[in-house]
Protein backbone atom coordinates (compact mmCIF):
# COMPACT_ATOMS: atom_id res chain seq x y z
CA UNK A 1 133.21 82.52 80.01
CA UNK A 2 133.48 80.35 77.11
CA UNK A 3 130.99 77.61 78.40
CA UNK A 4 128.26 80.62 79.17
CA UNK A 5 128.52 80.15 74.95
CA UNK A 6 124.53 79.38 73.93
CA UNK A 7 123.37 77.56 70.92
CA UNK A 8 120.87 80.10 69.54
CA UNK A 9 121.82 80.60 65.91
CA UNK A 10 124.91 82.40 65.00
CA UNK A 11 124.69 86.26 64.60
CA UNK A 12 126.54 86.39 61.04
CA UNK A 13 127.60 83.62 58.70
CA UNK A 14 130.01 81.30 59.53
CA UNK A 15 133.11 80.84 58.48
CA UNK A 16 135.71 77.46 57.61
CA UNK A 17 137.89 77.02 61.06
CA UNK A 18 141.29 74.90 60.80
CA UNK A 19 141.68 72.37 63.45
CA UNK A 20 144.95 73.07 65.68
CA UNK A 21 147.82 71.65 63.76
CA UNK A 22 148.32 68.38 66.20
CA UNK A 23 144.47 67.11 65.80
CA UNK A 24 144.13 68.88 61.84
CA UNK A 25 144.22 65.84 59.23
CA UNK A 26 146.71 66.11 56.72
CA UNK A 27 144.64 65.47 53.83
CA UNK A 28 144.49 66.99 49.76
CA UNK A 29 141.03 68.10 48.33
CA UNK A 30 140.92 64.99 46.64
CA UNK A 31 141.66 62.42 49.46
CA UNK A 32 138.95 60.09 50.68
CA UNK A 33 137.26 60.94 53.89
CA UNK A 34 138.79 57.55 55.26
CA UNK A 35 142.05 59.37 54.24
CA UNK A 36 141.39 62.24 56.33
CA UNK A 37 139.57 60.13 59.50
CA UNK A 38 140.85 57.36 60.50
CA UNK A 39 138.69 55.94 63.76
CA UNK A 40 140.64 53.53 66.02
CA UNK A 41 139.54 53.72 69.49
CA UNK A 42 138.86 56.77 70.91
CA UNK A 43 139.56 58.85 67.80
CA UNK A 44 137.07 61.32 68.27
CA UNK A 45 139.25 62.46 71.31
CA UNK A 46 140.88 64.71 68.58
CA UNK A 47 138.07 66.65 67.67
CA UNK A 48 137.32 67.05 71.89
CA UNK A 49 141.16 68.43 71.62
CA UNK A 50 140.00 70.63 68.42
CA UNK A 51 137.41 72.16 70.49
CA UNK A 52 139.40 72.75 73.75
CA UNK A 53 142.11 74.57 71.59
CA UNK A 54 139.89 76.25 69.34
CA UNK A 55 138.18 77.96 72.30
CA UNK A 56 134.93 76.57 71.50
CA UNK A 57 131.77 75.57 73.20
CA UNK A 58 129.97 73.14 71.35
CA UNK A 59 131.15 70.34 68.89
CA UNK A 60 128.37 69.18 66.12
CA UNK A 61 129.06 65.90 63.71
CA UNK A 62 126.64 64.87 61.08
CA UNK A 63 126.98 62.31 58.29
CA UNK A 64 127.84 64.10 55.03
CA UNK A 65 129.26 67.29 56.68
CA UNK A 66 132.55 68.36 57.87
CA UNK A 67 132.91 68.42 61.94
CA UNK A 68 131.19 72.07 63.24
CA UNK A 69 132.06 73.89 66.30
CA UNK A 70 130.76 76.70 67.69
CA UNK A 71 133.33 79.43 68.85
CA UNK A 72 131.88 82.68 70.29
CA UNK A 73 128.58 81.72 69.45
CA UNK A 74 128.76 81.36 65.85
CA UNK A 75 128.67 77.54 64.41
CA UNK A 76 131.65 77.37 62.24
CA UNK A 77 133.03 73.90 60.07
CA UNK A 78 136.28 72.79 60.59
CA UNK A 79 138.60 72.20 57.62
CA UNK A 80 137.58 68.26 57.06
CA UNK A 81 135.93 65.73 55.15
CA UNK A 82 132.81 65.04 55.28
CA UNK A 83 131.98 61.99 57.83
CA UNK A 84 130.46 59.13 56.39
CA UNK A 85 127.78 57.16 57.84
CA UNK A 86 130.24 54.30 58.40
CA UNK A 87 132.83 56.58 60.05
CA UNK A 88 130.32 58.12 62.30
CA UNK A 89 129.57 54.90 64.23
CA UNK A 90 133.14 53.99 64.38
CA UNK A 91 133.89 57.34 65.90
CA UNK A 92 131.16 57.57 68.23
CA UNK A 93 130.58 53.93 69.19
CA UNK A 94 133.90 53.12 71.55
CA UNK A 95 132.47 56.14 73.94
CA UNK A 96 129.43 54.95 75.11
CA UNK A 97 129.68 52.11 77.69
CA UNK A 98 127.09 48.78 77.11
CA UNK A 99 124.13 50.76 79.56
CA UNK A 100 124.54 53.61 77.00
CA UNK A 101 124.74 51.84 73.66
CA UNK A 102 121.45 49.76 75.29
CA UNK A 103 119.74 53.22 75.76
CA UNK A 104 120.89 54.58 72.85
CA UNK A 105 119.87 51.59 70.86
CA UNK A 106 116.06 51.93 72.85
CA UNK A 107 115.06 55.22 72.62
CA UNK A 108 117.05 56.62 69.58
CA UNK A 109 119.78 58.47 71.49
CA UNK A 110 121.23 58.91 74.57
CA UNK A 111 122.95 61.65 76.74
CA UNK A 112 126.40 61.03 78.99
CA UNK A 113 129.63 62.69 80.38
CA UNK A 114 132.74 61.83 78.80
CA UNK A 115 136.25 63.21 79.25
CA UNK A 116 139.34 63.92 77.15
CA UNK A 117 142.64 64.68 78.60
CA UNK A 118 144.53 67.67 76.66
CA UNK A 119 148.00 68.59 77.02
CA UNK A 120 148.12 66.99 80.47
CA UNK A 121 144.25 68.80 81.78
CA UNK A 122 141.15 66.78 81.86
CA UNK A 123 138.12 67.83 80.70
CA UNK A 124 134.88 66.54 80.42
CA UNK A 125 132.16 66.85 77.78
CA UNK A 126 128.27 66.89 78.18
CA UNK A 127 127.33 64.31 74.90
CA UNK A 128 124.09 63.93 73.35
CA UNK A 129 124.45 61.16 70.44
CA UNK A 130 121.19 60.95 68.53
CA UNK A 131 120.13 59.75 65.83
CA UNK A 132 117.84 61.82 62.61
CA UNK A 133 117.30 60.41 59.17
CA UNK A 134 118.52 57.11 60.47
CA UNK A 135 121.95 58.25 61.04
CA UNK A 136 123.94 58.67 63.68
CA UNK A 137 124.76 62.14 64.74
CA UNK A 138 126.53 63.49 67.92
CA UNK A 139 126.05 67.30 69.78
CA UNK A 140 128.95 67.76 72.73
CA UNK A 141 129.21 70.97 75.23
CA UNK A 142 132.53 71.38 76.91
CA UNK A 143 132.35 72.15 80.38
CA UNK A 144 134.81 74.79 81.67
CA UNK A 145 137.60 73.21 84.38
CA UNK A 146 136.77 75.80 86.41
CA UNK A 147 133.60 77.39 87.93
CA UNK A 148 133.80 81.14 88.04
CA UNK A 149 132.21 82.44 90.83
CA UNK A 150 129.81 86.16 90.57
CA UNK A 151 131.68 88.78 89.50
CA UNK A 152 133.99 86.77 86.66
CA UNK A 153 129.92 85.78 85.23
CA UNK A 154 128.98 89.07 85.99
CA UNK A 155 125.77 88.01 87.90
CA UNK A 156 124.42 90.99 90.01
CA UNK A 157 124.77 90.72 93.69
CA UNK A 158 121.86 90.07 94.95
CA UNK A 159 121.95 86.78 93.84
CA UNK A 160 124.09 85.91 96.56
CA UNK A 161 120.96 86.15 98.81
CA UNK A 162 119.69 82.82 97.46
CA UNK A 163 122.83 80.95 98.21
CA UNK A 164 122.62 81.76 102.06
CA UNK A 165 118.83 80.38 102.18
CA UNK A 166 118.75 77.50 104.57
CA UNK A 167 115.75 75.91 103.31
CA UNK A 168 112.90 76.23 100.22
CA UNK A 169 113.27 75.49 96.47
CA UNK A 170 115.28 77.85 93.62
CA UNK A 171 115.37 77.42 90.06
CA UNK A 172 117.23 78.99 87.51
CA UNK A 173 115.33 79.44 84.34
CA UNK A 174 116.17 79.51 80.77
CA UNK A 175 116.46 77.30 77.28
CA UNK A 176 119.41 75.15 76.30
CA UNK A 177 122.64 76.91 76.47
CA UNK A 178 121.64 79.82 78.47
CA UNK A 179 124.22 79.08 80.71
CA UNK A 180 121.67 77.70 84.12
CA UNK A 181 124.40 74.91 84.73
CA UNK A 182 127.32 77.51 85.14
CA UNK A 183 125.32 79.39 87.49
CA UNK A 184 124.03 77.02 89.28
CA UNK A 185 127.47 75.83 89.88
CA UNK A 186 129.13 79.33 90.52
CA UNK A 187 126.12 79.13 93.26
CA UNK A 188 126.91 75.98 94.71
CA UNK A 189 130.51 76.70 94.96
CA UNK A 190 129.94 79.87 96.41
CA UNK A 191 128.01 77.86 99.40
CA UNK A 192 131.10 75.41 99.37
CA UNK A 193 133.63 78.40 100.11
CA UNK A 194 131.42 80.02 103.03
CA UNK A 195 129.56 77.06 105.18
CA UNK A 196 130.25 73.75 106.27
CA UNK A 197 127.22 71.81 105.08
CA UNK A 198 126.51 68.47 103.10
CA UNK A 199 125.22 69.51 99.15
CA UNK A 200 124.33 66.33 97.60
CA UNK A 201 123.91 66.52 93.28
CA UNK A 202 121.57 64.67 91.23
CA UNK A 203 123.07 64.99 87.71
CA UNK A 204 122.26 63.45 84.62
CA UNK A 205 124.91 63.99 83.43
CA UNK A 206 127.55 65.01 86.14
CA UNK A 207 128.83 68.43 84.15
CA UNK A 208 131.58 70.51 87.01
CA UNK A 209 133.30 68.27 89.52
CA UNK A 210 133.47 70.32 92.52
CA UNK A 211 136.48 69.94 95.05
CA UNK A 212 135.40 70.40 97.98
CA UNK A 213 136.19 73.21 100.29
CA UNK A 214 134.53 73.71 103.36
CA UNK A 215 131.22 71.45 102.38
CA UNK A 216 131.39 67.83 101.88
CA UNK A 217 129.60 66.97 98.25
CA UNK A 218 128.54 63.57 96.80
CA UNK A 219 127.69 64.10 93.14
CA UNK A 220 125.37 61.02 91.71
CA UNK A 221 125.24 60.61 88.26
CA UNK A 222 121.87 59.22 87.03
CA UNK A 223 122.30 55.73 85.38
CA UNK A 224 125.64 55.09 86.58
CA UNK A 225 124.77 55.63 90.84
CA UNK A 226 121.24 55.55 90.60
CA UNK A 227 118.37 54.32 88.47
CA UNK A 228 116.61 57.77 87.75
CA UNK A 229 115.91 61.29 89.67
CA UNK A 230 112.48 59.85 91.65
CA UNK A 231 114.72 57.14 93.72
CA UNK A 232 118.07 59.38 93.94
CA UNK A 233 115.63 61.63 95.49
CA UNK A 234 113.67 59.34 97.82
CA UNK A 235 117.23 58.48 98.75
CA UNK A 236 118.24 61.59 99.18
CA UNK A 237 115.82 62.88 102.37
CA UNK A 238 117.79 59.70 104.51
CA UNK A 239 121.41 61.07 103.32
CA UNK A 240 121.30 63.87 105.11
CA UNK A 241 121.86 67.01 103.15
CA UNK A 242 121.59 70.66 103.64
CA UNK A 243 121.53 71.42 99.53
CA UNK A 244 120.21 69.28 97.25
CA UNK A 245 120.36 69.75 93.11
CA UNK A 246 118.10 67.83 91.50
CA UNK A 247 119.13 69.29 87.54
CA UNK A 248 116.02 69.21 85.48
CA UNK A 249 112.53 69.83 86.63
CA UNK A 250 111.33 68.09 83.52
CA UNK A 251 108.21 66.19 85.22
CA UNK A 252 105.48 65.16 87.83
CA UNK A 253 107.73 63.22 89.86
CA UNK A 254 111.02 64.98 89.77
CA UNK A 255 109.19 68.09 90.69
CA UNK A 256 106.47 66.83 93.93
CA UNK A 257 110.06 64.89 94.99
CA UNK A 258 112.08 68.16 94.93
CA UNK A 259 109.47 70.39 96.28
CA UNK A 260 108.72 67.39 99.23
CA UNK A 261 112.35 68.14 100.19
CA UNK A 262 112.07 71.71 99.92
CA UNK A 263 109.36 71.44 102.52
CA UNK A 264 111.10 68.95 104.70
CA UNK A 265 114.14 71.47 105.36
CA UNK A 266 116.14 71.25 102.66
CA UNK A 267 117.95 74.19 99.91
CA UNK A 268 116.92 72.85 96.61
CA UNK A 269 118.32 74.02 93.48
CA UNK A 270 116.90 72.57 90.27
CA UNK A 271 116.59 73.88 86.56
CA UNK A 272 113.63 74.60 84.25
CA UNK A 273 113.24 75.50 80.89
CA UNK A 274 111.45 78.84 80.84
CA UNK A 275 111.75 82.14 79.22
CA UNK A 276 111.23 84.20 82.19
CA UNK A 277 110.62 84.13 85.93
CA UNK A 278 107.15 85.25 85.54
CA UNK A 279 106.36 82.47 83.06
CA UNK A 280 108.03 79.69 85.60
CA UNK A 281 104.53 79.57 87.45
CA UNK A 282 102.56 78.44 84.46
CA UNK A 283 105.62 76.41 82.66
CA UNK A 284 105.52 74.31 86.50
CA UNK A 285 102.00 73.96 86.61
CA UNK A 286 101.49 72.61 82.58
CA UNK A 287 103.03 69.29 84.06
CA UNK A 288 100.36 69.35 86.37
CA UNK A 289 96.39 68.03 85.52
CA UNK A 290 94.17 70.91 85.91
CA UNK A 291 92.38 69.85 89.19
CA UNK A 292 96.01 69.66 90.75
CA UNK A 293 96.73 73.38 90.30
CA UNK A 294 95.33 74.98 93.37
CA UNK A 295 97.40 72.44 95.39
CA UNK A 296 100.65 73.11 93.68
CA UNK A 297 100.26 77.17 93.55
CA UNK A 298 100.40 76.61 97.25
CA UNK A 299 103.26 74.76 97.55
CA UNK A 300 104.84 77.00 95.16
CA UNK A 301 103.61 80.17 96.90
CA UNK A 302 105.59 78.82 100.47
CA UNK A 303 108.28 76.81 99.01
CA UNK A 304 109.76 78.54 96.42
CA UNK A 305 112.29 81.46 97.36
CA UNK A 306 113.81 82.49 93.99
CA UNK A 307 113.55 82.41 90.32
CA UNK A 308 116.66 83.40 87.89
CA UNK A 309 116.21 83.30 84.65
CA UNK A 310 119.01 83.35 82.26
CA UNK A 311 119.94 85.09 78.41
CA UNK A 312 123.10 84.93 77.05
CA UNK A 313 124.77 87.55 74.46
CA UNK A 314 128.08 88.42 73.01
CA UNK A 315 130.30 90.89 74.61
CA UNK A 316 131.94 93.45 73.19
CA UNK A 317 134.39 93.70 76.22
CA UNK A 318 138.01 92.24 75.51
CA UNK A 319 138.47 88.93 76.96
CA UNK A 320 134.69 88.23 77.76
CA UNK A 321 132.93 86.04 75.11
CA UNK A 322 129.56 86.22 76.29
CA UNK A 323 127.63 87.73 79.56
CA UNK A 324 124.36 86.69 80.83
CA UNK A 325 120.95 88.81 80.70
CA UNK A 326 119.37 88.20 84.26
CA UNK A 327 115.52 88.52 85.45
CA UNK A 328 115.79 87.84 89.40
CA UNK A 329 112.38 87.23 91.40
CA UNK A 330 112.48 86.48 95.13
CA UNK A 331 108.89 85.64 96.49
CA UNK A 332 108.11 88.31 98.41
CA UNK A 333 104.67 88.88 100.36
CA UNK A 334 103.12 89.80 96.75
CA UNK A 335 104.44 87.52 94.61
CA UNK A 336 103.42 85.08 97.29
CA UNK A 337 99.41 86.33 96.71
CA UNK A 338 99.31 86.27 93.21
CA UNK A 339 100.61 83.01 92.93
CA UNK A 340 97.77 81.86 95.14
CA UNK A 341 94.94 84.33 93.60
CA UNK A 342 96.38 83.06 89.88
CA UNK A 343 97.25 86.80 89.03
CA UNK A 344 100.36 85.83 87.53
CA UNK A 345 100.13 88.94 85.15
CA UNK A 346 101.01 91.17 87.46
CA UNK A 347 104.12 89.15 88.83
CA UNK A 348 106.35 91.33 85.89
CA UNK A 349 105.68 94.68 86.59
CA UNK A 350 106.16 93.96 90.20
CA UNK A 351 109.56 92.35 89.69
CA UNK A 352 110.26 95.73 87.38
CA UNK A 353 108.94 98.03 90.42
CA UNK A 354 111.69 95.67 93.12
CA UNK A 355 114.96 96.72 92.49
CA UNK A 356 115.06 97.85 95.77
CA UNK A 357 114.66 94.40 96.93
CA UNK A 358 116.95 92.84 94.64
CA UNK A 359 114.75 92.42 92.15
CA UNK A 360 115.40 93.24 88.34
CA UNK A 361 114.13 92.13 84.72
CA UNK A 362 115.88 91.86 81.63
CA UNK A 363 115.29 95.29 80.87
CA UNK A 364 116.99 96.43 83.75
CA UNK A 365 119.40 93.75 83.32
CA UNK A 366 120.37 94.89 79.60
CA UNK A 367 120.46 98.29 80.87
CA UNK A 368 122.69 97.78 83.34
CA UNK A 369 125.56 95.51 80.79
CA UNK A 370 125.23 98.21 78.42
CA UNK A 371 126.27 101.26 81.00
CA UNK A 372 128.84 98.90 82.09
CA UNK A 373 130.22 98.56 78.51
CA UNK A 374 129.72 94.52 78.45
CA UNK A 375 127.28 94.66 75.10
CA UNK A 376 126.26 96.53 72.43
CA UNK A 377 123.08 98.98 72.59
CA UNK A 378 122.18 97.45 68.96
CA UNK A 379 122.34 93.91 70.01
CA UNK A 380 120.48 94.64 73.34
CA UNK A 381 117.73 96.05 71.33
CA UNK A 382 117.38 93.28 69.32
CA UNK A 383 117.20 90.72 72.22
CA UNK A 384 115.35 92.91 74.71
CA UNK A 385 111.73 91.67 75.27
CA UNK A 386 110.62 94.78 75.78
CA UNK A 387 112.62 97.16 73.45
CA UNK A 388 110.61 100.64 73.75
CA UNK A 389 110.85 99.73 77.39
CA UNK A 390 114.74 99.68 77.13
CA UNK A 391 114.93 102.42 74.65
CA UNK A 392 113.32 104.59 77.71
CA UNK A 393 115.43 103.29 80.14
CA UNK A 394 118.23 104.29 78.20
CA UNK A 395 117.26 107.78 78.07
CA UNK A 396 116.46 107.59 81.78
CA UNK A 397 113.28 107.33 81.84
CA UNK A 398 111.83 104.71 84.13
């Protein structure tokens, strides 16, 4: 569960972490940074080997501060020197191939795969490098080895249901770090165990590696297989695929494209950055000019099959670092008329009034990892969006 780590802001101050003995410079107080770091190469691949051993999710390096990781959600330094300016380039520079450095270079930062092999395992890293204050500066998520299917996430059941869809558009919902990737991928693995069909990925970039069961996958990395999402796409309809995952639904094009091959037969899965699965309609249709809306509420309103939207917060369970809070919305006959009849107010309460049907809300979610023992009542309190809502539920009264 480690990667299901988000990067909200830690719950309690952080505290100095020492790197793993085999990656920890040996360096006094008083040595020079250059003392402590010495980059040749690949020499960030140590602090990639900090972060596998030290459990952690993220890796953070500015100029001026220490290395930071974040290990069960809180962002903690690691017991270095502060990077200088100089050092930062030479450690980030050797992992970004000549496309990357020329996109990097152009827009002021750049996001890529890259993978570190530790004590004999590869693993790969999702990398952002950036740049803020004219310095270079570098954010990296690991990415587990392994995708965990349902029960190990402890997603409820019913999201099965939107894994044995044979055709229509699902999204998982929820801001950075939420965890959408890991589900997504528990999902698509969960397809690749039970049928023999074709799921082709369009990743930017490529985050689990799936080895393929009973499916046959093609992952395409954007940039490196194709030019962007709009022509892996267009490509896509001729490759003949039964699930398609486009990643980000971040604008005009990627979304008509993916909701084109939603219509045309295919199981698209795609992400969205949302806070719930009531507020997916309107976040969708803000990419949209105004005199396009009635047109894409439709295809929304036939198309779309399911909505999960995604929280993440600490466990208090032994062995589990953090469990996801899930909202679950299947377009049902209702959902299906408000969307057209723009009543989207009322898609909540009937999502909260569905869990018959499969449905449930973060209330019910919370509820439900609290009487389970996952998470603490305090800290669902504090993250519920309803919290005298919860507080009643608690009590048992719906």
């Amino acid at each position: 569960m480690a990667t299901l780590d988000p990067t909200s802001a830690p719950s309690e101050p952080a505290t100095s972490v020492a790197a793993p003995a085999a990656v920890s410079p040996q360096a006094s107080e008083s040595s020079s940074p250059s003392a402590a770091i010495q980059p040749a190469g690949n020499e960030i691949d140590r602090l990639f080997e900090a972060l596998v051993k030290l459990n952690g999710s993220d890796l953070h390096l500015k100029v001026d501060k220490p290395p930071y990781m974040r290990v069960k959600g809180s962002l903690q330094p690691l017991k270095y020197p502060p990077i200088s300016a100089e050092q930062m380039q030479k450690l980030c520079a050797p992992i970004m191939n000549e496309r990357q450095r020329t996109i990097f270079d152009t827009d002021g930062g750049a996001d890529f795969a890259h993978t570190c092999v530790v004590d004999g395992v590869r693993w790969r890293f999702r990398v952002n490098l950036l740049t803020q204050q004219g310095a270079w500066g570098l954010v990296a998520r690991r990415v587990n080895n392994t995708i965990p299917d349902f029960e190990k996430l402890f997603l409820p059941p019913s999201i099965e249901r939107l894994c044995q869809l044979d055709q229509g558009m699902v999204l998982l919902a929820g801001v950075t770090g939420s965890g959408k990737s890991t589900t997504i991928g528990s999902m698509l693995n969960y397809i690749n165990r039970n049928y023999r069909k074709h799921i082709l990925t369009l990743e930017d970039p490529i985050e689990f590696v799936f080895t393929e069961d009973k499916c046959l996958i093609n992952q395409r990395e954007i940039g490196n297989d194709v030019k962007n999402f709009e022509i892996g796409m267009k490509h896509a309809v001729r490759e003949d695929p039964d699930i398609i995952l486009v990643g980000e639904l971040r604008d005009v094009e990627t979304f008509k494209t993916a909701i084109h091959a939603a219509e045309t037969g295919h199981l698209v899965f795609g992400t969205i950055h949302a806070a719930s699965a009531s507020s997916c309609i309107g976040r969708i249709l803000d990419l949209f000019p105004q005199e396009e809306h009635a047109s894409i509420r439709s295809a929304i309103a036939f198309n779309m099959k399911g909505i999960v939207a995604q929280k993440l917060l600490k466990s208090i369970k032994p062995g589990v670092s953090r469990v996801p809070i899930v909202e679950i919305m299947f377009i049902d006959v209702l959902i299906r008329k408000y969307v057209l009849e723009e009543q989207d107010h009322l898609i909540a309460d009937h999502i909260k009034k569905s869990t018959k049907d499969g449905m449930q809300d973060f209330t019910q979610s919370l509820k439900s990892l609290i009487d389970l023992g996952l998470i603490d009542r305090h800290d669902a309190l504090e993250i519920a969006p309803n919290r005298e809502a919860l507080i009643m539920a608690l009590k048992g009264i719906s």
